[in-house]
PDB file of N, CA and C in Angstrom:
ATOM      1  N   UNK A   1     -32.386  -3.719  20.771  1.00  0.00           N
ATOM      2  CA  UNK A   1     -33.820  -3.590  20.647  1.00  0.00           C
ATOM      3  C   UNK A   1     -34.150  -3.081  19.248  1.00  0.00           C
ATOM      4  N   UNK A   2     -35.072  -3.702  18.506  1.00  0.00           N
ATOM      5  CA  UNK A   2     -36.136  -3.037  17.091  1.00  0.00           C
ATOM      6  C   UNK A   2     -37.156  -2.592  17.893  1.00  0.00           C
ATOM      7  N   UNK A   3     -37.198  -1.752  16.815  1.00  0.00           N
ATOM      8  CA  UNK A   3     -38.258  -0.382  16.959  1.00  0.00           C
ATOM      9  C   UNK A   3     -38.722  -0.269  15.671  1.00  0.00           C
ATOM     10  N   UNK A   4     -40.372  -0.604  15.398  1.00  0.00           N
ATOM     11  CA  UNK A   4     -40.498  -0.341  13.962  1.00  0.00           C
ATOM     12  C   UNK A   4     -41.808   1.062  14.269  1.00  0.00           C
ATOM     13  N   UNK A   5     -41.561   2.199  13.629  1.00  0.00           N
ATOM     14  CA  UNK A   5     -42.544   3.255  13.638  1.00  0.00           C
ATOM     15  C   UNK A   5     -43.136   3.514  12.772  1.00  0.00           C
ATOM     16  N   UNK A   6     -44.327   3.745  13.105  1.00  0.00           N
ATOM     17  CA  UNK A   6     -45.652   3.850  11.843  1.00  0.00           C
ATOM     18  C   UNK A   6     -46.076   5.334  11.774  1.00  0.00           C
ATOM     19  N   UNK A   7     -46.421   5.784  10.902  1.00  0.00           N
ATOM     20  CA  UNK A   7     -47.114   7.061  10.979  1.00  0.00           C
ATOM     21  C   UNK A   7     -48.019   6.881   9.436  1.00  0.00           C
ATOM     22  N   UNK A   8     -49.053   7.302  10.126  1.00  0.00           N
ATOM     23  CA  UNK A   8     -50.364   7.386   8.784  1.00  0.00           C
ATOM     24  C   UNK A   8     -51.667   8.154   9.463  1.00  0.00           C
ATOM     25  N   UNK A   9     -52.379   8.810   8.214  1.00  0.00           N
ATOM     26  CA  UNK A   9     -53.279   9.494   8.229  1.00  0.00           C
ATOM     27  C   UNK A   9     -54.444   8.870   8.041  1.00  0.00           C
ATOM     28  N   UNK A  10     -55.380   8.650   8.762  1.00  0.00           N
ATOM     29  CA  UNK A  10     -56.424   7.925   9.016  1.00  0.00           C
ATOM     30  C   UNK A  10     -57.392   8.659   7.400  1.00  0.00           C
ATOM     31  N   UNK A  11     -58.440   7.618   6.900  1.00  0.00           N
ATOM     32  CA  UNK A  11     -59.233   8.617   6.362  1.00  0.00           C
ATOM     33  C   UNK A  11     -60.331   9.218   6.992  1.00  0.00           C
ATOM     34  N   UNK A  12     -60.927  10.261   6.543  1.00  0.00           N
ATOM     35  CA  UNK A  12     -61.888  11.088   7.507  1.00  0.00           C
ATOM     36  C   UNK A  12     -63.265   9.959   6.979  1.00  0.00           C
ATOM     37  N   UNK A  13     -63.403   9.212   6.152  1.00  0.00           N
ATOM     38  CA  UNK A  13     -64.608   8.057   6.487  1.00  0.00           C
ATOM     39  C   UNK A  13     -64.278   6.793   7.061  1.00  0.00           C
ATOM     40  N   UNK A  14     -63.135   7.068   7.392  1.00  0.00           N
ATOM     41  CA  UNK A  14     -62.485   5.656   8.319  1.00  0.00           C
ATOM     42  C   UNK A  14     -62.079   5.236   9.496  1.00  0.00           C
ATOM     43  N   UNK A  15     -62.246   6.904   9.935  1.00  0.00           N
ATOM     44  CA  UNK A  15     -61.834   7.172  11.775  1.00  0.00           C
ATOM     45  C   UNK A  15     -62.691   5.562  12.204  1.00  0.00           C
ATOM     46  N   UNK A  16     -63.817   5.655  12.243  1.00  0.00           N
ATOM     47  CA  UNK A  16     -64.390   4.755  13.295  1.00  0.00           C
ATOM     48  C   UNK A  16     -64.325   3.486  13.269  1.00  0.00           C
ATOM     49  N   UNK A  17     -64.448   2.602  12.064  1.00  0.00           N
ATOM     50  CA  UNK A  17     -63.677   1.871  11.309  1.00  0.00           C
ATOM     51  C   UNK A  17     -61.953   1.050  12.133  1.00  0.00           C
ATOM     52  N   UNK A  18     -60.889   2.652  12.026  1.00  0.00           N
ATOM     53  CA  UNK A  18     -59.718   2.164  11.878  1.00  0.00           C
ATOM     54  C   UNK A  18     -59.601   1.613  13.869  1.00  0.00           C
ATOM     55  N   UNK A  19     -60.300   2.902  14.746  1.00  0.00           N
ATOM     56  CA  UNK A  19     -60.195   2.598  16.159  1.00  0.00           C
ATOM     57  C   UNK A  19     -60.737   1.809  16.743  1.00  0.00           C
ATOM     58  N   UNK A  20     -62.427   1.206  15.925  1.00  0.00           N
ATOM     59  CA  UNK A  20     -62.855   0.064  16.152  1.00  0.00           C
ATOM     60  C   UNK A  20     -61.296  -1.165  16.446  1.00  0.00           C
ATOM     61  N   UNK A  21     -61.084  -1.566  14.446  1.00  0.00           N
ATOM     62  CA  UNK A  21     -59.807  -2.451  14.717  1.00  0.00           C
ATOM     63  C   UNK A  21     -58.761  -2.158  15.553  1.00  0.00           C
ATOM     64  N   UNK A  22     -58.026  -0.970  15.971  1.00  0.00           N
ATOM     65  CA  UNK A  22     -57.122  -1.008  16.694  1.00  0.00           C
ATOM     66  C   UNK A  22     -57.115  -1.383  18.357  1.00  0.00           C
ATOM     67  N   UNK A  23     -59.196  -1.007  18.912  1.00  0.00           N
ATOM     68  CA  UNK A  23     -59.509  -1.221  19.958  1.00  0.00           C
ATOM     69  C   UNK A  23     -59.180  -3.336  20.087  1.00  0.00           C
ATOM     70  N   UNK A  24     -59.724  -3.938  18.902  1.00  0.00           N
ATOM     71  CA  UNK A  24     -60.054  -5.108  19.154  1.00  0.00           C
ATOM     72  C   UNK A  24     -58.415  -6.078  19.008  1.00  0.00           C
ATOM     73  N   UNK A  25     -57.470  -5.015  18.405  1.00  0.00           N
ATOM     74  CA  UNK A  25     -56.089  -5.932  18.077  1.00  0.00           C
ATOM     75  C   UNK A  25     -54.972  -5.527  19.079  1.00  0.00           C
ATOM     76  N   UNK A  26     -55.105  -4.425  19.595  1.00  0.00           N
ATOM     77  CA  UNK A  26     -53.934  -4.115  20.667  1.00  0.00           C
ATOM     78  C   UNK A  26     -53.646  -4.863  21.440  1.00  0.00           C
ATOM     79  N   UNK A  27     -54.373  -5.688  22.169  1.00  0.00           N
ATOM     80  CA  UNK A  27     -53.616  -5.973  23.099  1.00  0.00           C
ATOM     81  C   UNK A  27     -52.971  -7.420  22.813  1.00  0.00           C
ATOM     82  N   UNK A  28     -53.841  -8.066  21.626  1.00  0.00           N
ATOM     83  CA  UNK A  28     -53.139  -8.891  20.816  1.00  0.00           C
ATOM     84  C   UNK A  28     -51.355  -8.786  20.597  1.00  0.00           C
ATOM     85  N   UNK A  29     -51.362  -7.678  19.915  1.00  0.00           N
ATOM     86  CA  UNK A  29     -50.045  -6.669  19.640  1.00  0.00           C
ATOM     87  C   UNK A  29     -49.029  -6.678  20.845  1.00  0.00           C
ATOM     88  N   UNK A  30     -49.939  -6.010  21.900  1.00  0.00           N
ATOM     89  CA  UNK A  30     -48.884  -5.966  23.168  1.00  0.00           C
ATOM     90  C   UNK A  30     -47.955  -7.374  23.706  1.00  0.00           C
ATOM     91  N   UNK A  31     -48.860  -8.604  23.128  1.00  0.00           N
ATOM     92  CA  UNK A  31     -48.302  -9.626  24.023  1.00  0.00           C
ATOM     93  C   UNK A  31     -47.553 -10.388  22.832  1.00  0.00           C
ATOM     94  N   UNK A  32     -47.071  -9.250  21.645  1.00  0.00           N
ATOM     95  CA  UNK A  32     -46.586 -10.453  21.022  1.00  0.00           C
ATOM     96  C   UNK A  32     -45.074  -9.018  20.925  1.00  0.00           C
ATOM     97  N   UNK A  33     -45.106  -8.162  21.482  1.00  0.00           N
ATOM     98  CA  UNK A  33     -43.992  -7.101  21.183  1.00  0.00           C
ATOM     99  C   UNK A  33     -43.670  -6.604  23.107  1.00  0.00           C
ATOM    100  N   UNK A  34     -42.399  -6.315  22.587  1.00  0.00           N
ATOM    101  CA  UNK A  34     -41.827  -5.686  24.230  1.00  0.00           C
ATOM    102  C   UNK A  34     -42.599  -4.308  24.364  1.00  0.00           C
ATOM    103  N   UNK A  35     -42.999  -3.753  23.392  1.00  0.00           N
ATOM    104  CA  UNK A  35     -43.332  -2.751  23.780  1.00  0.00           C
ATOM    105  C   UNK A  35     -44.439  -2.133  22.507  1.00  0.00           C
ATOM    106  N   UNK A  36     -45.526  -0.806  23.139  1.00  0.00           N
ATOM    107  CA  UNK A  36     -46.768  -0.891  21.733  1.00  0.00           C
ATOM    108  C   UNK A  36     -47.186   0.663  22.472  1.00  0.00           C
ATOM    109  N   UNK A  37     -46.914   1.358  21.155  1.00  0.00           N
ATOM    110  CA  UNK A  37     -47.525   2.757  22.002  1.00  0.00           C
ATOM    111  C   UNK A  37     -48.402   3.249  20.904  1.00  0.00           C
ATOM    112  N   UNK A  38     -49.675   3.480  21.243  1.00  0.00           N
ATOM    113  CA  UNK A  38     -50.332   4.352  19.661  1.00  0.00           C
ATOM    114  C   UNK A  38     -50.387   5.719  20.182  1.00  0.00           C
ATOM    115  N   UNK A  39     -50.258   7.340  19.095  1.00  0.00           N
ATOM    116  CA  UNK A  39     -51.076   8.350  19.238  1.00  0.00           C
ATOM    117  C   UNK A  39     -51.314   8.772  18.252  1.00  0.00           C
ATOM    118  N   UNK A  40     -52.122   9.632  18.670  1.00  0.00           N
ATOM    119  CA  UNK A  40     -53.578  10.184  17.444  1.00  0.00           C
ATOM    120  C   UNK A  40     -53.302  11.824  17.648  1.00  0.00           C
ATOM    121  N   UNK A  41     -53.492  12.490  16.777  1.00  0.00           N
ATOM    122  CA  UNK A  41     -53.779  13.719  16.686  1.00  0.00           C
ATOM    123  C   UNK A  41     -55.013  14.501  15.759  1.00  0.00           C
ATOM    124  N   UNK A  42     -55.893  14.350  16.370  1.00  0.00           N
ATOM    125  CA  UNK A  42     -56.791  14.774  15.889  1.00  0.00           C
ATOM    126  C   UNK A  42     -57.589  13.754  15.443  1.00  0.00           C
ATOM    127  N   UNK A  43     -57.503  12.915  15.466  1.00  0.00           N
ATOM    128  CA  UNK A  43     -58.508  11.585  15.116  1.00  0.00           C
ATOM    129  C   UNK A  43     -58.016  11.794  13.330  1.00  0.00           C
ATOM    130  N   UNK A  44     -56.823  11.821  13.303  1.00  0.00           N
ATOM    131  CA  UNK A  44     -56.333  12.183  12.005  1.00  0.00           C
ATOM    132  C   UNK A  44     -55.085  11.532  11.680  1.00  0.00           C
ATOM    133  N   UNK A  45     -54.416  11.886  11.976  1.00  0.00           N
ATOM    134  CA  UNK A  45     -52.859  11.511  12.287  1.00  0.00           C
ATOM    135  C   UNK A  45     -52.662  10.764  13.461  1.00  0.00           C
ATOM    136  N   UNK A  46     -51.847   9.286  12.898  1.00  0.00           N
ATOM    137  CA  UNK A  46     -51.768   7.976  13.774  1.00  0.00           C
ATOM    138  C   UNK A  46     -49.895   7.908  13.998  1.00  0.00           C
ATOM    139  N   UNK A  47     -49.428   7.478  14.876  1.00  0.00           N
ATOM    140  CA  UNK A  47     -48.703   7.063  15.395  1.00  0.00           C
ATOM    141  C   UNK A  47     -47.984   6.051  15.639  1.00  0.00           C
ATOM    142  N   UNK A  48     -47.611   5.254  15.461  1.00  0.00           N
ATOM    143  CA  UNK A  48     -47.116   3.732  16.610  1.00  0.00           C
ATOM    144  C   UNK A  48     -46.283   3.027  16.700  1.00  0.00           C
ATOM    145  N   UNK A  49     -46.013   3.213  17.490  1.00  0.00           N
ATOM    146  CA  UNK A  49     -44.448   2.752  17.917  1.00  0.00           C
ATOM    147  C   UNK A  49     -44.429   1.349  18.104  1.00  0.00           C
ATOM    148  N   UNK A  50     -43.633  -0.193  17.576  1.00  0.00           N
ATOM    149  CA  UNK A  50     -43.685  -1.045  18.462  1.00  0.00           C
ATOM    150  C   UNK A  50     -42.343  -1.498  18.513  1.00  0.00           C
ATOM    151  N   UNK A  51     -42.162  -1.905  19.993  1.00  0.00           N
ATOM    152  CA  UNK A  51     -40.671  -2.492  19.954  1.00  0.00           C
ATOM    153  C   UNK A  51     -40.245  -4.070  20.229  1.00  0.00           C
ATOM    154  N   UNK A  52     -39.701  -4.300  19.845  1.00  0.00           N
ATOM    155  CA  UNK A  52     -38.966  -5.837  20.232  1.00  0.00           C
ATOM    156  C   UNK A  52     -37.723  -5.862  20.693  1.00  0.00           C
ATOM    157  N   UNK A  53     -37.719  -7.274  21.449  1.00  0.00           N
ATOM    158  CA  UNK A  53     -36.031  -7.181  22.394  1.00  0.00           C
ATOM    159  C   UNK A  53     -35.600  -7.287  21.376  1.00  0.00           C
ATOM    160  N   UNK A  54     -35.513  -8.034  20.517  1.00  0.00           N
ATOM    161  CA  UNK A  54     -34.156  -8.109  19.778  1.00  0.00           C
ATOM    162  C   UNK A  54     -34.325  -8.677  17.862  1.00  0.00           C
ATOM    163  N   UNK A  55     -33.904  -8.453  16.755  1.00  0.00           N
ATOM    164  CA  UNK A  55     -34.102  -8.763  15.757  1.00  0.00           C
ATOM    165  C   UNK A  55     -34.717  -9.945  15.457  1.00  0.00           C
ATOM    166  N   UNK A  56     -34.223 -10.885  15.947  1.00  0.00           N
ATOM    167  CA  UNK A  56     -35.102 -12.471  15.758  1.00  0.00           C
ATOM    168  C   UNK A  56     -36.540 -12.236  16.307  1.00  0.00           C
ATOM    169  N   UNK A  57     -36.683 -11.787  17.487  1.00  0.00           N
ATOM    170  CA  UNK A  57     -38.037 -11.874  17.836  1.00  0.00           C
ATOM    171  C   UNK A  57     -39.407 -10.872  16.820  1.00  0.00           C
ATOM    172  N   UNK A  58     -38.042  -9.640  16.214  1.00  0.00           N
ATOM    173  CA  UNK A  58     -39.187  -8.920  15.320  1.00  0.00           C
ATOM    174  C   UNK A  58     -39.440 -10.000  14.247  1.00  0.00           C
ATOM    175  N   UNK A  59     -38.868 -10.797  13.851  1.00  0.00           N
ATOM    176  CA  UNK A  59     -38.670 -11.017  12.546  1.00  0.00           C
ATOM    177  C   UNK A  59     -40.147 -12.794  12.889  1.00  0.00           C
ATOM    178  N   UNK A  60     -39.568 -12.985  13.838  1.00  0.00           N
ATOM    179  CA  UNK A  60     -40.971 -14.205  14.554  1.00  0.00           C
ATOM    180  C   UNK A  60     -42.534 -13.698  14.200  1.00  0.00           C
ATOM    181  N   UNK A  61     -42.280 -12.121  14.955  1.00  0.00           N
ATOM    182  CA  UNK A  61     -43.764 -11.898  15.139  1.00  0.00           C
ATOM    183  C   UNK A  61     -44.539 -11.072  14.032  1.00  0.00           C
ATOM    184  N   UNK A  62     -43.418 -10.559  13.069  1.00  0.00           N
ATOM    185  CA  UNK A  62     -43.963  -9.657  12.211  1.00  0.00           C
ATOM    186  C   UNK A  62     -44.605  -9.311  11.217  1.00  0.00           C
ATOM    187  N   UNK A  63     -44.818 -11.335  10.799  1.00  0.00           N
ATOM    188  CA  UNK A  63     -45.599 -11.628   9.771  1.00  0.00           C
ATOM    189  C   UNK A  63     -46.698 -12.492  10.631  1.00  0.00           C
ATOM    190  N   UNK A  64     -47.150 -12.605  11.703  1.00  0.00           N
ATOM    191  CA  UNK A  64     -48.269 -13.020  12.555  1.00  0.00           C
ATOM    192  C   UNK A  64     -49.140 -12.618  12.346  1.00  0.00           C
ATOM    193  N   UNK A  65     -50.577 -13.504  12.764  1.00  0.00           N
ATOM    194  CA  UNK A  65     -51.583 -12.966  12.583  1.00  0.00           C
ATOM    195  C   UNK A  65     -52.348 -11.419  12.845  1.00  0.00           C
ATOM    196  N   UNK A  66     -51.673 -10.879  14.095  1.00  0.00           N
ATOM    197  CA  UNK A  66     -52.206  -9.865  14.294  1.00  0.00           C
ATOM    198  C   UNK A  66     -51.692  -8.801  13.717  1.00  0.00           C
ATOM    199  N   UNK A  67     -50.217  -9.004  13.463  1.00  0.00           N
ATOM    200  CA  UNK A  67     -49.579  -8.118  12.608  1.00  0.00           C
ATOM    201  C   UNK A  67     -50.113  -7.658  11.279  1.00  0.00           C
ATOM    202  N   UNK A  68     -51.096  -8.499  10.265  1.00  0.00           N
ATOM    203  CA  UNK A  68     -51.169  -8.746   9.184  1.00  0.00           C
ATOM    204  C   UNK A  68     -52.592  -7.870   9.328  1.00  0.00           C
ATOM    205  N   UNK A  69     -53.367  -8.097  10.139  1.00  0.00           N
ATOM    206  CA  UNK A  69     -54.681  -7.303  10.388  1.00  0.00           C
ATOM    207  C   UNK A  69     -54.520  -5.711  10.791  1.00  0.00           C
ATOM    208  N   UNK A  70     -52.927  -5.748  11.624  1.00  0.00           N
ATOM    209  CA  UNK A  70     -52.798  -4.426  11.663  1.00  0.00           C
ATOM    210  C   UNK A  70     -52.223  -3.919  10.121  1.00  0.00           C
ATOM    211  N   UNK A  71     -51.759  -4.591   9.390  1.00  0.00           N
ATOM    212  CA  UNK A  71     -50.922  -3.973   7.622  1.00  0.00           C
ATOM    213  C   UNK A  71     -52.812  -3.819   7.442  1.00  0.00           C
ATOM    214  N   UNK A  72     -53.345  -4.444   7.260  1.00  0.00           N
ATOM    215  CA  UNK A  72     -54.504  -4.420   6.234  1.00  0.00           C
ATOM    216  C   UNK A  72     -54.995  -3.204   6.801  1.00  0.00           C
ATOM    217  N   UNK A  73     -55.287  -3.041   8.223  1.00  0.00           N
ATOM    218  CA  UNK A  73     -55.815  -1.664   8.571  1.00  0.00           C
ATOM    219  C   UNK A  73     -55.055  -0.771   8.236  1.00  0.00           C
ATOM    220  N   UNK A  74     -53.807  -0.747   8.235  1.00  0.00           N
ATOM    221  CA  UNK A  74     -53.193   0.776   7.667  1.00  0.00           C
ATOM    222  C   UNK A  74     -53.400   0.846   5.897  1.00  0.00           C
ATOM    223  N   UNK A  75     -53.230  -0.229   5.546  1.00  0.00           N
ATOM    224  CA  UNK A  75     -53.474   0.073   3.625  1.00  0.00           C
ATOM    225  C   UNK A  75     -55.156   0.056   3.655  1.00  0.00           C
ATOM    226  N   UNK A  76     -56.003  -0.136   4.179  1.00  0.00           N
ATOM    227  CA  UNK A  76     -57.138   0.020   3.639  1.00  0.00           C
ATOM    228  C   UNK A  76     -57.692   1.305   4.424  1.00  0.00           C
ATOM    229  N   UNK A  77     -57.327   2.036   5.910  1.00  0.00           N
ATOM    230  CA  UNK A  77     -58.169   2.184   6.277  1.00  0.00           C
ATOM    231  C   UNK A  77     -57.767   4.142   6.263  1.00  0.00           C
ATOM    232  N   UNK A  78     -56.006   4.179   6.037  1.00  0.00           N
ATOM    233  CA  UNK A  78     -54.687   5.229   5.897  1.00  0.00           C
ATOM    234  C   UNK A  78     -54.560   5.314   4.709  1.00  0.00           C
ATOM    235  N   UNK A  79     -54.176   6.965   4.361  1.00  0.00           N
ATOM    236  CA  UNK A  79     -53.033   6.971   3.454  1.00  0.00           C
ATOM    237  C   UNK A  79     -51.771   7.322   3.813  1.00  0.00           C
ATOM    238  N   UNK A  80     -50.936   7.791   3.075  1.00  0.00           N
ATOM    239  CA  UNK A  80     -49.731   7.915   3.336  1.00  0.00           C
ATOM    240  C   UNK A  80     -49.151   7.500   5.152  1.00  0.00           C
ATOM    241  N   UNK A  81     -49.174   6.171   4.491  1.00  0.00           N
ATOM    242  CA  UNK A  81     -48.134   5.351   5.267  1.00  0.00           C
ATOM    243  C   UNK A  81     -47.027   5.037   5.387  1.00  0.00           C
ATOM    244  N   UNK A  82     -46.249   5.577   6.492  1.00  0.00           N
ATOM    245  CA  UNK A  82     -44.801   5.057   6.396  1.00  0.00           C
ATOM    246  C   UNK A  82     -44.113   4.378   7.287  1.00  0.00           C
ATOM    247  N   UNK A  83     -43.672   3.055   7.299  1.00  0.00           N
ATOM    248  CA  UNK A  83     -43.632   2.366   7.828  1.00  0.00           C
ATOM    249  C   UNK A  83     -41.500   2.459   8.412  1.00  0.00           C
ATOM    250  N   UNK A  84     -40.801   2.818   9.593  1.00  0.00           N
ATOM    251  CA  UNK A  84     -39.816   2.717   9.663  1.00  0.00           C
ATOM    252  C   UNK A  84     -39.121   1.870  10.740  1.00  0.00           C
ATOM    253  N   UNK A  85     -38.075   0.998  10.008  1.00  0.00           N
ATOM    254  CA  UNK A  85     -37.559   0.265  11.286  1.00  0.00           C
ATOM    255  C   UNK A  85     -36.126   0.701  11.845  1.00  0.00           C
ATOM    256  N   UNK A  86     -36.038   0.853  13.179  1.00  0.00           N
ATOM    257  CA  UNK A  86     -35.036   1.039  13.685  1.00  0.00           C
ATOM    258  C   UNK A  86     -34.701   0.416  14.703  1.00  0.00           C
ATOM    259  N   UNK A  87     -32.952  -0.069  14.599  1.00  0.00           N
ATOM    260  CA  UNK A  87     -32.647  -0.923  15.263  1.00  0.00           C
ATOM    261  C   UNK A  87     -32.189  -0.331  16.522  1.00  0.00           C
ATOM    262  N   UNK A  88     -32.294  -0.607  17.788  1.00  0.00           N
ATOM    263  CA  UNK A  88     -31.786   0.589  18.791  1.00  0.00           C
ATOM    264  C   UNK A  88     -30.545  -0.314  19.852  1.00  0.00           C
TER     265      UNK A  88
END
């Protein structure tokens, strides 16, 4: 299984903005990954976990459309983003 984990800090003029997009792309997300977890702390600090069965399938879905709307929301909407993949 891949596991790629996100962590980024929302900006404080972008909260509504970033959960708008994440409300309208998740479940997009869910049906293209084995697995999709977001958390928030504080309407500040973001989270998200997504997993795939297996390397080929990350590598299918990861430049997809919804994927690409979720990159644009973290570079436009976050800073310090860090994006990590792990293979499990």
């Amino acid at each position: 299984m891949d596991t790629v984990l996100i962590k980024a800090k929302i900006k404080n003029s972008k909260q509504t903005e970033f959960f708008q997009t994440m409300e309208s792309i998740k479940e997009l997300l869910r049906n293209k990954c084995s697995g999709f977890k977001m958390n928030t702390k504080n309407n500040k600090n973001v989270s998200i976990r997504i997993s795939f069965d297996d390397t080929n399938k990350l590598e299918r879905n990861i430049n997809g459309a919804e994927f690409n709307i979720l990159k644009g929301a973290l570079t436009s909407l976050c800073t310090d983003v860090e994006i990590i993949q792990n293979e499990i």
